[in-house]
PDB file of N, CA and C in Angstrom:
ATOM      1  N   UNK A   1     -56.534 -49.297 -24.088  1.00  0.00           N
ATOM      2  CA  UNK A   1     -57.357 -48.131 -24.386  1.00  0.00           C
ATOM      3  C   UNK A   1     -57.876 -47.550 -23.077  1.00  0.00           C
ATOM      4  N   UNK A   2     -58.009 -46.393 -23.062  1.00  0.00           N
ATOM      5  CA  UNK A   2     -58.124 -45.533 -21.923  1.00  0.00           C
ATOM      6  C   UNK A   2     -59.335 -44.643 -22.188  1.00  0.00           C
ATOM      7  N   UNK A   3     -60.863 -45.342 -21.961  1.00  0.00           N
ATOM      8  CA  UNK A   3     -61.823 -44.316 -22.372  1.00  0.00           C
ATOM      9  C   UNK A   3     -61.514 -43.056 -21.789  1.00  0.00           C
ATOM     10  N   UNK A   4     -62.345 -41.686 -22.813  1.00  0.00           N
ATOM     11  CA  UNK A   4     -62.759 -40.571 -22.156  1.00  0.00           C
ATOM     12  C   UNK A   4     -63.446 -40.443 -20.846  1.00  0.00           C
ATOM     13  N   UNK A   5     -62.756 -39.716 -20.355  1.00  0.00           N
ATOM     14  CA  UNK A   5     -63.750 -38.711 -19.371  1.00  0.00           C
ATOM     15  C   UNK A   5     -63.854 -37.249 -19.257  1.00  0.00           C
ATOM     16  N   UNK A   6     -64.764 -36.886 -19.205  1.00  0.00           N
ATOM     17  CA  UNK A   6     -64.943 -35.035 -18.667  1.00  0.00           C
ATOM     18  C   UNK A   6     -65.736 -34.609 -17.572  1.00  0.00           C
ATOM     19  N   UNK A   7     -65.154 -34.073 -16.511  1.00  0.00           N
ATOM     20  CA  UNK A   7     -65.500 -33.834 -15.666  1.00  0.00           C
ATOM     21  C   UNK A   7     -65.654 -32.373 -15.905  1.00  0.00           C
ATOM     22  N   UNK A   8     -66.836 -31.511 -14.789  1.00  0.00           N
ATOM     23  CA  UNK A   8     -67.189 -30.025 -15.131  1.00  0.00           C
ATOM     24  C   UNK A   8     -66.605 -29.840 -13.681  1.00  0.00           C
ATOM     25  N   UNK A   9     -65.860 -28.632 -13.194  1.00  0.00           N
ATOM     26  CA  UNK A   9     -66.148 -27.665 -11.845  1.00  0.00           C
ATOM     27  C   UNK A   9     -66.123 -26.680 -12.315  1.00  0.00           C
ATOM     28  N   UNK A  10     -66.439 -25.666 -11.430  1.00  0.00           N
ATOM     29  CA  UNK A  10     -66.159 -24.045 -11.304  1.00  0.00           C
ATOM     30  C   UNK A  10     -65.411 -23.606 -10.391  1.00  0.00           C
ATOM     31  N   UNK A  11     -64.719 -22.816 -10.977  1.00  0.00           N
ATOM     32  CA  UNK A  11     -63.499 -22.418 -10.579  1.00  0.00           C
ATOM     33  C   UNK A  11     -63.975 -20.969 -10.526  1.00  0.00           C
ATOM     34  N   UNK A  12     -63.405 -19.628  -9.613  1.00  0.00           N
ATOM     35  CA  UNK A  12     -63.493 -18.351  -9.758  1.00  0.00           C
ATOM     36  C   UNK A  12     -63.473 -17.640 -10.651  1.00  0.00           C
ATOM     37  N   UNK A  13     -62.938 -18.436 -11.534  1.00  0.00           N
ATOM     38  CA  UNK A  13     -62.690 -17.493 -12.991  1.00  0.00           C
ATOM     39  C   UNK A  13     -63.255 -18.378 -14.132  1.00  0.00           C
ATOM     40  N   UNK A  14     -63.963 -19.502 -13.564  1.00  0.00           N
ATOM     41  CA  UNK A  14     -65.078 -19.944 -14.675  1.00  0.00           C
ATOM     42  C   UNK A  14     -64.711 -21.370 -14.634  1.00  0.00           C
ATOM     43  N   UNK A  15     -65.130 -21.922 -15.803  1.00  0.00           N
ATOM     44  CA  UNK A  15     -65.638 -23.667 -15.561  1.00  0.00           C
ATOM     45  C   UNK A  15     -64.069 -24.259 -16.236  1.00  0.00           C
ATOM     46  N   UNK A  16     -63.959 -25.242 -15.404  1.00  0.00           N
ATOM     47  CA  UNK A  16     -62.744 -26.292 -15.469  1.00  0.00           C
ATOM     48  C   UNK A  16     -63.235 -27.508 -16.350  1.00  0.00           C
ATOM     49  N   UNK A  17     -62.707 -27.886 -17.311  1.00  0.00           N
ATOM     50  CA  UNK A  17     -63.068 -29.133 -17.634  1.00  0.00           C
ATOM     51  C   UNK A  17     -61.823 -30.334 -17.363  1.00  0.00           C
ATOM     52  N   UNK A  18     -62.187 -30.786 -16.716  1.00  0.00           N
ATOM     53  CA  UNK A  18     -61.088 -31.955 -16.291  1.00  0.00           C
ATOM     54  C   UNK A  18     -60.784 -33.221 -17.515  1.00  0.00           C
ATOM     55  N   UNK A  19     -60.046 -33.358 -18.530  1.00  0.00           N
ATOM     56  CA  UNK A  19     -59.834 -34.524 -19.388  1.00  0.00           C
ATOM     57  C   UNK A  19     -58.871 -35.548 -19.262  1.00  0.00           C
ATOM     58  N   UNK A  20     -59.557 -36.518 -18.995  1.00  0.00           N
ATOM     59  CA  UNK A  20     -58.604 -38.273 -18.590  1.00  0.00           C
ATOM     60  C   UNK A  20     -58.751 -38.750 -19.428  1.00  0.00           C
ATOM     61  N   UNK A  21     -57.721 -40.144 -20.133  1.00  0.00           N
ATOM     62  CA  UNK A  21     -57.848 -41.007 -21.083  1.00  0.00           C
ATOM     63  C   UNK A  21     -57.478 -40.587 -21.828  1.00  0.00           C
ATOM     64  N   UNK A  22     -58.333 -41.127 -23.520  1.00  0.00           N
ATOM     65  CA  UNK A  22     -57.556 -41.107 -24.334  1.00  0.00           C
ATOM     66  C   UNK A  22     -58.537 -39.621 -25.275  1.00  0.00           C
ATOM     67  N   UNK A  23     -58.252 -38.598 -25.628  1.00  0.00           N
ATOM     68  CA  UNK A  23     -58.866 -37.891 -26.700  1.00  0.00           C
ATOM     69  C   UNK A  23     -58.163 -38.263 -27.886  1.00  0.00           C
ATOM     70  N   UNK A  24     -59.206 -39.046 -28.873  1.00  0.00           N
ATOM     71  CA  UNK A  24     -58.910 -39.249 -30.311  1.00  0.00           C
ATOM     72  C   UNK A  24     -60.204 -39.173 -31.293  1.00  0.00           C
ATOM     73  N   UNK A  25     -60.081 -39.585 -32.496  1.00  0.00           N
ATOM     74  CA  UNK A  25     -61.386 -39.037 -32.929  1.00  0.00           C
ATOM     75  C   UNK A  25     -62.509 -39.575 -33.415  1.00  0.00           C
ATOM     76  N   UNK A  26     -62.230 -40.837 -32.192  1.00  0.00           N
ATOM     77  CA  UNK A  26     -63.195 -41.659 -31.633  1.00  0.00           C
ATOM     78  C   UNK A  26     -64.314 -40.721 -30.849  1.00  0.00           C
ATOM     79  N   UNK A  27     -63.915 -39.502 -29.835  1.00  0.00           N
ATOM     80  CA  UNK A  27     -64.459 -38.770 -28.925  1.00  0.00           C
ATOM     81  C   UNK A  27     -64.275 -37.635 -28.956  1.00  0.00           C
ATOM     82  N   UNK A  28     -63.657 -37.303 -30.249  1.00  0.00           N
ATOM     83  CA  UNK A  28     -63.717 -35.797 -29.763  1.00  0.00           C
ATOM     84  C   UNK A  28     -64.756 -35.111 -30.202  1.00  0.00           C
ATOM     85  N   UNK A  29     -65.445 -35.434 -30.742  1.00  0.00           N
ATOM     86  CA  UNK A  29     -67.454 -34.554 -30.605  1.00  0.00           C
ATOM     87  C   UNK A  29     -68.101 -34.925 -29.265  1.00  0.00           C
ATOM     88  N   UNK A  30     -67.848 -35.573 -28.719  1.00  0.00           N
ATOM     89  CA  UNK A  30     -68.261 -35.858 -26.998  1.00  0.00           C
ATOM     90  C   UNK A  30     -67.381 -34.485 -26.235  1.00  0.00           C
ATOM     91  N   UNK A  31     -66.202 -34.381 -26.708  1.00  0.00           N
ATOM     92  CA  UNK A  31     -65.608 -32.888 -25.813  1.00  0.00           C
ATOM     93  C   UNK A  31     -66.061 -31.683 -26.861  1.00  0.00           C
ATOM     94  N   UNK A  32     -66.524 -31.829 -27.771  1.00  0.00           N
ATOM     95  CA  UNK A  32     -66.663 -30.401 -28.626  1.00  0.00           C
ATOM     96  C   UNK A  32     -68.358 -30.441 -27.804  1.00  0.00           C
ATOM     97  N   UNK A  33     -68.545 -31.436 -27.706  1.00  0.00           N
ATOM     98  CA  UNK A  33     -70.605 -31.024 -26.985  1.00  0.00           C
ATOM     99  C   UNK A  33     -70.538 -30.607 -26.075  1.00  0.00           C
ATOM    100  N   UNK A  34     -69.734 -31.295 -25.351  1.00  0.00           N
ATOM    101  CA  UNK A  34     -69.394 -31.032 -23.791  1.00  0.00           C
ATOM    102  C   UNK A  34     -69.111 -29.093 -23.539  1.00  0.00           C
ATOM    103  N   UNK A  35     -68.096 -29.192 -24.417  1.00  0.00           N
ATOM    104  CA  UNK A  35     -67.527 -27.338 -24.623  1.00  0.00           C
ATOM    105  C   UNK A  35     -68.744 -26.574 -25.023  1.00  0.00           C
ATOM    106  N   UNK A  36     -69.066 -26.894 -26.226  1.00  0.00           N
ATOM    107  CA  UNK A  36     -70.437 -26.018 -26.766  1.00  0.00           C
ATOM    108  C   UNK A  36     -71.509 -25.902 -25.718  1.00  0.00           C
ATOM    109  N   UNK A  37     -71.671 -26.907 -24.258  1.00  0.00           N
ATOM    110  CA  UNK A  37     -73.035 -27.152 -23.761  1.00  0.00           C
ATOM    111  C   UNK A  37     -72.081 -25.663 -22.372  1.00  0.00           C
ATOM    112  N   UNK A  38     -71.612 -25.133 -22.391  1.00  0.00           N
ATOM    113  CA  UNK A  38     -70.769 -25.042 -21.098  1.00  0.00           C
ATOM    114  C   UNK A  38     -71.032 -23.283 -21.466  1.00  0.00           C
ATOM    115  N   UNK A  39     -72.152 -22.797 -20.707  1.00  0.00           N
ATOM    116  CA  UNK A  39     -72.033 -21.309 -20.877  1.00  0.00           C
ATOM    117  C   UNK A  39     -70.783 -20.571 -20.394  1.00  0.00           C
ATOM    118  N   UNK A  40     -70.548 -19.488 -21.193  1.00  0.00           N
ATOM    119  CA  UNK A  40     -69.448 -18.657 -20.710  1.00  0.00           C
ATOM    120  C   UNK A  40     -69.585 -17.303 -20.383  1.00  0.00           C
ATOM    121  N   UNK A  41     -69.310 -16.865 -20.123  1.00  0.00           N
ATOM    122  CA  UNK A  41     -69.560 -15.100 -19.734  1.00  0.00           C
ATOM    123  C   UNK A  41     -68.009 -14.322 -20.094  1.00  0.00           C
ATOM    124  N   UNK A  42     -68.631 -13.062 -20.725  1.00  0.00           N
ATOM    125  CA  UNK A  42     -67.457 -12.551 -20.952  1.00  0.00           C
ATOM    126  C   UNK A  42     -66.250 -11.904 -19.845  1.00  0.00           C
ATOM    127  N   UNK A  43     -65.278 -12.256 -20.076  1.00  0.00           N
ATOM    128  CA  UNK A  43     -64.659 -11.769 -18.900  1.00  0.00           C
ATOM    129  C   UNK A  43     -64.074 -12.726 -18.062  1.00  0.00           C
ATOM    130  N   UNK A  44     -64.441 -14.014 -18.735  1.00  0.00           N
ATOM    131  CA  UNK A  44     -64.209 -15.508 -17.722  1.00  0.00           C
ATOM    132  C   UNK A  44     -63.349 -16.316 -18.480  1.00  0.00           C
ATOM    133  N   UNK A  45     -62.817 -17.428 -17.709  1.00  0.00           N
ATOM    134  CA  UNK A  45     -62.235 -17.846 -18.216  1.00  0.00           C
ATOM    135  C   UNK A  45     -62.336 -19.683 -18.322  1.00  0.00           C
ATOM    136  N   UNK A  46     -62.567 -20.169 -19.666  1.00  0.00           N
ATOM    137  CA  UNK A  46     -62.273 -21.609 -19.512  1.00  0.00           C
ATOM    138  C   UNK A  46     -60.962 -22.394 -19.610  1.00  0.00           C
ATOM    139  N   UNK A  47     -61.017 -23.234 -18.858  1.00  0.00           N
ATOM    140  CA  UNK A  47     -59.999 -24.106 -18.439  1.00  0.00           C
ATOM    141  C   UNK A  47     -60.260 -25.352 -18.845  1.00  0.00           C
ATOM    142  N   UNK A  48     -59.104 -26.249 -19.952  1.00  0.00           N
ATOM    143  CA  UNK A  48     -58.999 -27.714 -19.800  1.00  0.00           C
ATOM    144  C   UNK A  48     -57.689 -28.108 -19.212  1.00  0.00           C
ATOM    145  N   UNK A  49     -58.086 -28.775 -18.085  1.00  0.00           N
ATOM    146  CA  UNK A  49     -56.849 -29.228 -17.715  1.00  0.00           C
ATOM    147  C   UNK A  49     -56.629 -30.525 -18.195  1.00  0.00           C
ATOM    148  N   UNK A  50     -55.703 -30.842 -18.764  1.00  0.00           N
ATOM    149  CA  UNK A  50     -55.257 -32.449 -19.571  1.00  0.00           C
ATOM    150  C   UNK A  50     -54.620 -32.787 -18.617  1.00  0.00           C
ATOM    151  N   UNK A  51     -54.154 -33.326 -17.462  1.00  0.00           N
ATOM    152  CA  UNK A  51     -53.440 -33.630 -16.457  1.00  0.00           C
ATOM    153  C   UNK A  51     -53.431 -35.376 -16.575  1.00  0.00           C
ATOM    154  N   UNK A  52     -54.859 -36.109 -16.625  1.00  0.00           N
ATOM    155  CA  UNK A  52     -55.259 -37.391 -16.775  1.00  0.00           C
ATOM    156  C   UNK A  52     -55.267 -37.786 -18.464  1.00  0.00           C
ATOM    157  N   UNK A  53     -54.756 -36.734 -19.716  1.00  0.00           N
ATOM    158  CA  UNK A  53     -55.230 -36.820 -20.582  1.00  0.00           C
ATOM    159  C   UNK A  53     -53.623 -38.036 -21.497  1.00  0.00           C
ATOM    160  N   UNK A  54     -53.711 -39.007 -21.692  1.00  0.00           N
ATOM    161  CA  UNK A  54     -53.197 -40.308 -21.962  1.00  0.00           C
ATOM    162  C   UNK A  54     -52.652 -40.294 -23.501  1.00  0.00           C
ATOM    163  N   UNK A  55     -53.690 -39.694 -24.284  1.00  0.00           N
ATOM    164  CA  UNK A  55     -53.246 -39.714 -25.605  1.00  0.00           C
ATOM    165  C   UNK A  55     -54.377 -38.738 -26.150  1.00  0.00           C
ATOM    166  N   UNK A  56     -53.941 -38.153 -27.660  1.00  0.00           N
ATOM    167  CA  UNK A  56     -53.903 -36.779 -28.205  1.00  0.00           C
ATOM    168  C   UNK A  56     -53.598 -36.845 -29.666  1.00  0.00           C
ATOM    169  N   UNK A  57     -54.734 -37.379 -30.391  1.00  0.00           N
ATOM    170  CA  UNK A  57     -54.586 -37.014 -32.043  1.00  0.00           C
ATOM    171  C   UNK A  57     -55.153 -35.899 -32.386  1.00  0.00           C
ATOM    172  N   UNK A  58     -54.896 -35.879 -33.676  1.00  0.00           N
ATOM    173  CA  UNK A  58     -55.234 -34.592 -34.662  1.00  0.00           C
ATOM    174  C   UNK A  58     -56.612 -34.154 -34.258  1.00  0.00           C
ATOM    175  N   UNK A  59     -57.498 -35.276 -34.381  1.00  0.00           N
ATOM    176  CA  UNK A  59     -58.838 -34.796 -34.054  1.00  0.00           C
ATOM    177  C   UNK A  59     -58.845 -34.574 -32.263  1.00  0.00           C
ATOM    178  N   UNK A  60     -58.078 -34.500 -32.044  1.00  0.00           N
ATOM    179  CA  UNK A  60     -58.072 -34.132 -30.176  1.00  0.00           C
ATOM    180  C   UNK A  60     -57.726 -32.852 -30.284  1.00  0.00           C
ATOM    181  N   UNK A  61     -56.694 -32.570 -31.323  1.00  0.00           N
ATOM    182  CA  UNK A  61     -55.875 -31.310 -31.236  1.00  0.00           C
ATOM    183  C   UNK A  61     -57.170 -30.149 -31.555  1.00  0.00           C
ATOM    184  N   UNK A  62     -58.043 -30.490 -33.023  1.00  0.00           N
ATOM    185  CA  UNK A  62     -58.598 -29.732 -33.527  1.00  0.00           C
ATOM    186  C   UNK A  62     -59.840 -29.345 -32.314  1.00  0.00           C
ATOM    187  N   UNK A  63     -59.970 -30.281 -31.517  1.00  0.00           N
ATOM    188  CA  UNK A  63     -61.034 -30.283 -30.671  1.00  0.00           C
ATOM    189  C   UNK A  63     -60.902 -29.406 -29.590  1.00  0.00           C
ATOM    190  N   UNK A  64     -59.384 -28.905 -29.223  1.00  0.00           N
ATOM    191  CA  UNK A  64     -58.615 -27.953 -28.129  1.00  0.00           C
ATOM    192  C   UNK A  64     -58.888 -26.690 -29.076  1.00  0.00           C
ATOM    193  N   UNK A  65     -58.665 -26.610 -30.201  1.00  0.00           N
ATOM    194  CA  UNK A  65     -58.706 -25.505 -30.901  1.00  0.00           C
ATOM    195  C   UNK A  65     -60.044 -24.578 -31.383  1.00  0.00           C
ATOM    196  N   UNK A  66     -60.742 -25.963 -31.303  1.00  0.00           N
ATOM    197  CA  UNK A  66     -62.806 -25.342 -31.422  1.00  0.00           C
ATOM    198  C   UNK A  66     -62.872 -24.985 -30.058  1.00  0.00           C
ATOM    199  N   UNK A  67     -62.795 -25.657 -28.566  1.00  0.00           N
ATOM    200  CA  UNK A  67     -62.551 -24.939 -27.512  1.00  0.00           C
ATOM    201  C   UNK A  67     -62.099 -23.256 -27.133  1.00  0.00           C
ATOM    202  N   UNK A  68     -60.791 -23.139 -27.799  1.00  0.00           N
ATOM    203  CA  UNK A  68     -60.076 -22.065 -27.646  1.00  0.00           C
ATOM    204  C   UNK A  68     -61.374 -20.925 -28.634  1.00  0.00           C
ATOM    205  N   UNK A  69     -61.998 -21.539 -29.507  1.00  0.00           N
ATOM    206  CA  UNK A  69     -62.678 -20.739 -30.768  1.00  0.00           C
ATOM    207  C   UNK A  69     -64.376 -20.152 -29.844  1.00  0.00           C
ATOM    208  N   UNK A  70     -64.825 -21.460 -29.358  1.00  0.00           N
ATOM    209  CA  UNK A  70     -66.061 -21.613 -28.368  1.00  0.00           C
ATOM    210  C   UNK A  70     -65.496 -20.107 -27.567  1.00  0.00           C
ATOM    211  N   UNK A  71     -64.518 -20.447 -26.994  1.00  0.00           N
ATOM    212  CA  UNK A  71     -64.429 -19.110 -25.527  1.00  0.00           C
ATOM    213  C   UNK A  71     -64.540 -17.902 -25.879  1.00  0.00           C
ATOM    214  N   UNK A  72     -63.331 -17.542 -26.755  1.00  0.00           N
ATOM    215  CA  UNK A  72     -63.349 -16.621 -27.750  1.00  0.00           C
ATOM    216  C   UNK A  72     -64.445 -15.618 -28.145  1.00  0.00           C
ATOM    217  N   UNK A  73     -65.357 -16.806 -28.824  1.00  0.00           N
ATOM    218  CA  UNK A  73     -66.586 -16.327 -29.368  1.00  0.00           C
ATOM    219  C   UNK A  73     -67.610 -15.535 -28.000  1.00  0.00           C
ATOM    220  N   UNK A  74     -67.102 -16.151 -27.075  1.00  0.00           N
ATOM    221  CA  UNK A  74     -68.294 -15.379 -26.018  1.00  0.00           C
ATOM    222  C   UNK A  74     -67.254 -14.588 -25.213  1.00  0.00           C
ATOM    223  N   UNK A  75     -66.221 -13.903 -25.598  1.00  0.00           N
ATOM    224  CA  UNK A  75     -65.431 -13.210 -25.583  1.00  0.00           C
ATOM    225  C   UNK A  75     -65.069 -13.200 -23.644  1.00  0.00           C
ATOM    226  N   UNK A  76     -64.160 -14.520 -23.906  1.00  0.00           N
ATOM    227  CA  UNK A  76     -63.935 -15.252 -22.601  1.00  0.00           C
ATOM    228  C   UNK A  76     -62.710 -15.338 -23.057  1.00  0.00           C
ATOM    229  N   UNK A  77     -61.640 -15.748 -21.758  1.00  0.00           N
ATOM    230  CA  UNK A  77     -60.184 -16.184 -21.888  1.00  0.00           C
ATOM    231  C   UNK A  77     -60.804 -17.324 -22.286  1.00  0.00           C
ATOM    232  N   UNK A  78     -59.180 -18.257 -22.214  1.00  0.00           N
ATOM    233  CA  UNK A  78     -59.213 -19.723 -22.618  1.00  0.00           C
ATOM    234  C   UNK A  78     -57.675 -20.193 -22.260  1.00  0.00           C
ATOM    235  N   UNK A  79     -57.115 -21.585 -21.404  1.00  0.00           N
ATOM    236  CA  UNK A  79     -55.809 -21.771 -21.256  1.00  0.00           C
ATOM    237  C   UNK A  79     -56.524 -23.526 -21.173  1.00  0.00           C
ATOM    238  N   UNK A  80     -55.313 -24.148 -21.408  1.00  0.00           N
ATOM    239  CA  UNK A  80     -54.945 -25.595 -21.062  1.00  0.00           C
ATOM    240  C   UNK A  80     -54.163 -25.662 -19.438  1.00  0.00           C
ATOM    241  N   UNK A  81     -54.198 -26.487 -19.040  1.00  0.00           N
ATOM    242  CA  UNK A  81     -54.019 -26.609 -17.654  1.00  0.00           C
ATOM    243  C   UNK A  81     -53.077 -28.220 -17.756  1.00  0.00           C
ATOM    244  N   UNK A  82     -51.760 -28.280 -17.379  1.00  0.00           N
ATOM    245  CA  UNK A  82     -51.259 -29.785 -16.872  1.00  0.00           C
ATOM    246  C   UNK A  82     -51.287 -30.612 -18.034  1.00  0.00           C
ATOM    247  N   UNK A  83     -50.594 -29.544 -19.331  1.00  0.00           N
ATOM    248  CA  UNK A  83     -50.110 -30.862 -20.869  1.00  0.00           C
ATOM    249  C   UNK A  83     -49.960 -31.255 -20.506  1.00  0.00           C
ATOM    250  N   UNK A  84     -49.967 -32.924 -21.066  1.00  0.00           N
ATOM    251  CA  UNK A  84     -48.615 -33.592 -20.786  1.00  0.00           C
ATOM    252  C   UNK A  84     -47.572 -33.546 -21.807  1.00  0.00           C
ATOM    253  N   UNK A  85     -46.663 -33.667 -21.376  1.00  0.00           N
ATOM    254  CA  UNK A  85     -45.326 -33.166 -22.264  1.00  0.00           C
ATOM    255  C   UNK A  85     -45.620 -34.313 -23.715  1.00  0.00           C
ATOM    256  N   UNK A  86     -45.772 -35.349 -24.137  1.00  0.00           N
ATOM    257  CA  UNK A  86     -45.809 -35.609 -25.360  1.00  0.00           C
ATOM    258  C   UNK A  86     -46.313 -34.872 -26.079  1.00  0.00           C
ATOM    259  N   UNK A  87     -48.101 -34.306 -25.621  1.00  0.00           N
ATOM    260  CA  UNK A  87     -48.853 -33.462 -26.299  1.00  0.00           C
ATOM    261  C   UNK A  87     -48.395 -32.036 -26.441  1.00  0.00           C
ATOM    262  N   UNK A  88     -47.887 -31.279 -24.966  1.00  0.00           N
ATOM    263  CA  UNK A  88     -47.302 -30.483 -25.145  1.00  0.00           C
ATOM    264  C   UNK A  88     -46.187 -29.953 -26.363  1.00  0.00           C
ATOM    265  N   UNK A  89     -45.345 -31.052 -26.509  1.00  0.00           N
ATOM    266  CA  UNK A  89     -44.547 -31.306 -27.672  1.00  0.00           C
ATOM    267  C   UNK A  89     -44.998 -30.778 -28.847  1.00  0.00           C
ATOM    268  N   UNK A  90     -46.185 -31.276 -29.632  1.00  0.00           N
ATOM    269  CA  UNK A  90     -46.666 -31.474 -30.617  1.00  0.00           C
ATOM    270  C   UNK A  90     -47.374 -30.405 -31.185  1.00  0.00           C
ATOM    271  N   UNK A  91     -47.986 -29.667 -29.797  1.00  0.00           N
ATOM    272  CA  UNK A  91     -48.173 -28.203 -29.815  1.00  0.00           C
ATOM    273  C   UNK A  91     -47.715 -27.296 -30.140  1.00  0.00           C
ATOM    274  N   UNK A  92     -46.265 -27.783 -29.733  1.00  0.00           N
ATOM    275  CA  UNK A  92     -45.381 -26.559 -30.251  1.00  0.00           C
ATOM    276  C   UNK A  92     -44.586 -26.877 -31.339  1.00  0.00           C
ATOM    277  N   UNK A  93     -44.655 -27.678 -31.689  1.00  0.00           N
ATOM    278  CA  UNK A  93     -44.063 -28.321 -33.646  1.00  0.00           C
ATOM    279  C   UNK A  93     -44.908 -27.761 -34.539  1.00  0.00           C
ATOM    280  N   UNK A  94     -46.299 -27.320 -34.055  1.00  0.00           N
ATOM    281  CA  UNK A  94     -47.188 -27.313 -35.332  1.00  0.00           C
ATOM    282  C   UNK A  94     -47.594 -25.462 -34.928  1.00  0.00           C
ATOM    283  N   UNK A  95     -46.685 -25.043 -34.103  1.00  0.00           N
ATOM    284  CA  UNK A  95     -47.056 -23.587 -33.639  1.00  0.00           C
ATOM    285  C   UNK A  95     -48.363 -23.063 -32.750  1.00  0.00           C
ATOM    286  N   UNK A  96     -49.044 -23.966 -31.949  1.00  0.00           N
ATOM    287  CA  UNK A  96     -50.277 -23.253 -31.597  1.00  0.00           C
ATOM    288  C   UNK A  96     -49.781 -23.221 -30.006  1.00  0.00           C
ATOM    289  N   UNK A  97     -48.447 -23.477 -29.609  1.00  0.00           N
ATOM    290  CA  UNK A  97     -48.322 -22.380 -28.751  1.00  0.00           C
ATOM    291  C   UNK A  97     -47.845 -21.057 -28.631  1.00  0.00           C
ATOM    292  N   UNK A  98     -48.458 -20.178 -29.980  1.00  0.00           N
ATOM    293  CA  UNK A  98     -48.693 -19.141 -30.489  1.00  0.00           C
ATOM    294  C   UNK A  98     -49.675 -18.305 -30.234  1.00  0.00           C
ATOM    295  N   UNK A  99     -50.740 -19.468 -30.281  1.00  0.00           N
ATOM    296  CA  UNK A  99     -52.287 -18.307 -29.734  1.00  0.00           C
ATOM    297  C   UNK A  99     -52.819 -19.581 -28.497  1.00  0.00           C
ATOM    298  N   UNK A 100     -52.088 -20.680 -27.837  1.00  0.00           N
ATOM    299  CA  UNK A 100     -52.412 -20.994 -26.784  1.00  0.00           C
ATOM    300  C   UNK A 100     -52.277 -20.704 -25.378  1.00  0.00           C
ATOM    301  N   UNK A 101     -52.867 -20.454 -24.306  1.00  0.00           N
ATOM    302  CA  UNK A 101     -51.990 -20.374 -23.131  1.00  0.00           C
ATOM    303  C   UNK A 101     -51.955 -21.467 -22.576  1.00  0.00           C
ATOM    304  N   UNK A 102     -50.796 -21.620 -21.769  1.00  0.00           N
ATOM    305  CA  UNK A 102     -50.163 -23.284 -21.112  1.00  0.00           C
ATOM    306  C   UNK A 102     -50.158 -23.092 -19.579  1.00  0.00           C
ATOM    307  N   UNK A 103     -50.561 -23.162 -18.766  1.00  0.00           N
ATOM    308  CA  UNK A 103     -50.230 -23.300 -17.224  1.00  0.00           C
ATOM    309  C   UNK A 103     -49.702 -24.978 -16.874  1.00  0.00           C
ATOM    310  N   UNK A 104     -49.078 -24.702 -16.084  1.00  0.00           N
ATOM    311  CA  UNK A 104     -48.511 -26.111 -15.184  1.00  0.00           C
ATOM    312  C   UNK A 104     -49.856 -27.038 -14.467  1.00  0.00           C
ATOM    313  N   UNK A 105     -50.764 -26.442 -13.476  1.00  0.00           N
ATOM    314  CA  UNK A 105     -51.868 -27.176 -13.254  1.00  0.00           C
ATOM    315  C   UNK A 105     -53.002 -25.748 -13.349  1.00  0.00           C
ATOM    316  N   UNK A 106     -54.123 -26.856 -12.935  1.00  0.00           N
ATOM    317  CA  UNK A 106     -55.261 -25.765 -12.785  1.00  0.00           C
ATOM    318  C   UNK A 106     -55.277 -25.110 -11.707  1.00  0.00           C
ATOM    319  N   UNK A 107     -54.703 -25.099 -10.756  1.00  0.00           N
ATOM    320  CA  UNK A 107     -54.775 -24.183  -9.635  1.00  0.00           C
ATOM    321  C   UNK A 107     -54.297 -22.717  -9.870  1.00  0.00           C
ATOM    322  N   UNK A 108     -52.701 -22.828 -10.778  1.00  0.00           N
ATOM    323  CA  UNK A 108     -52.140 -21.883 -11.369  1.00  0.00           C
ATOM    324  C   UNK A 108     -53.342 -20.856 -12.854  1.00  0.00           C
ATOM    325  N   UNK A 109     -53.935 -21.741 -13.528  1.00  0.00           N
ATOM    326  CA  UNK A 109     -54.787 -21.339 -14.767  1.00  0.00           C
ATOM    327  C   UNK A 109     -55.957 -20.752 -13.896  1.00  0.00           C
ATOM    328  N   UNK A 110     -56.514 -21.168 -12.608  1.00  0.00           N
ATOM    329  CA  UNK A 110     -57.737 -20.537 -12.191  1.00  0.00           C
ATOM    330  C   UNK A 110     -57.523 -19.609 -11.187  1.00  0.00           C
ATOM    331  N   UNK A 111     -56.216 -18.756 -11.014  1.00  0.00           N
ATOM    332  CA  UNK A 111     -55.934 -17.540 -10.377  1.00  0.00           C
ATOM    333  C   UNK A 111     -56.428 -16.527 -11.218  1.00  0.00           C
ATOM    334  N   UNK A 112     -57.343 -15.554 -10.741  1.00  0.00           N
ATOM    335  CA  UNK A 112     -57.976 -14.049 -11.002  1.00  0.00           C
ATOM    336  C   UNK A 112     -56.811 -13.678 -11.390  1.00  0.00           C
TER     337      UNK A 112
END
């Protein structure tokens, strides 16, 4: 088992959340608080980069998707940063790389 972590930076175009380990739904109200606690401004953009992120259930998925809903609402972009390809996968079986955006890392997701 691979506890959670979330790390915060800011990036030019708004706050990065860095996710390692495992998101399941053991923790995913620890990343939905984390998201909800994270002001946004319109016009900005949040970033999770999954780069460290190990494993990815349903309740992980739904937890990317209240994210994408959080930004939204304060009428902010929103992208994932560094799937990893299992999760990546699964994303796109169930269609939500439809209304997701995908970058390779966060360096690429936090270009103006």
């Amino acid at each position: 088992m691979s506890p959670l972590q979330i790390t915060l930076r800011d990036a030019v175009t708004g706050p990065v959340l860095n996710i390692t380990g495992e998101l399941d739904y053991t923790n995913a109200a620890e990343l939905l608080d984390r998201i909800t606690a994270v002001a946004l401004q319109p016009g900005r953009r949040l970033v999770l980069d999954l780069g460290g992120m190990k494993f990815c259930d349903s309740s992980g998925i739904s937890a990317l998707i209240a994210a994408r809903n959080h930004a939204l609402a304060a009428q902010a972009d929103f992208a994932l940063a560094a799937v990893p390809d299992h999760t990546l996968r699964v994303l796109r079986i169930v269609g939500l790389d439809q209304i997701l955006t995908f970058h390779p890392d966060s360096d690429t997701a936090t270009r103006p």
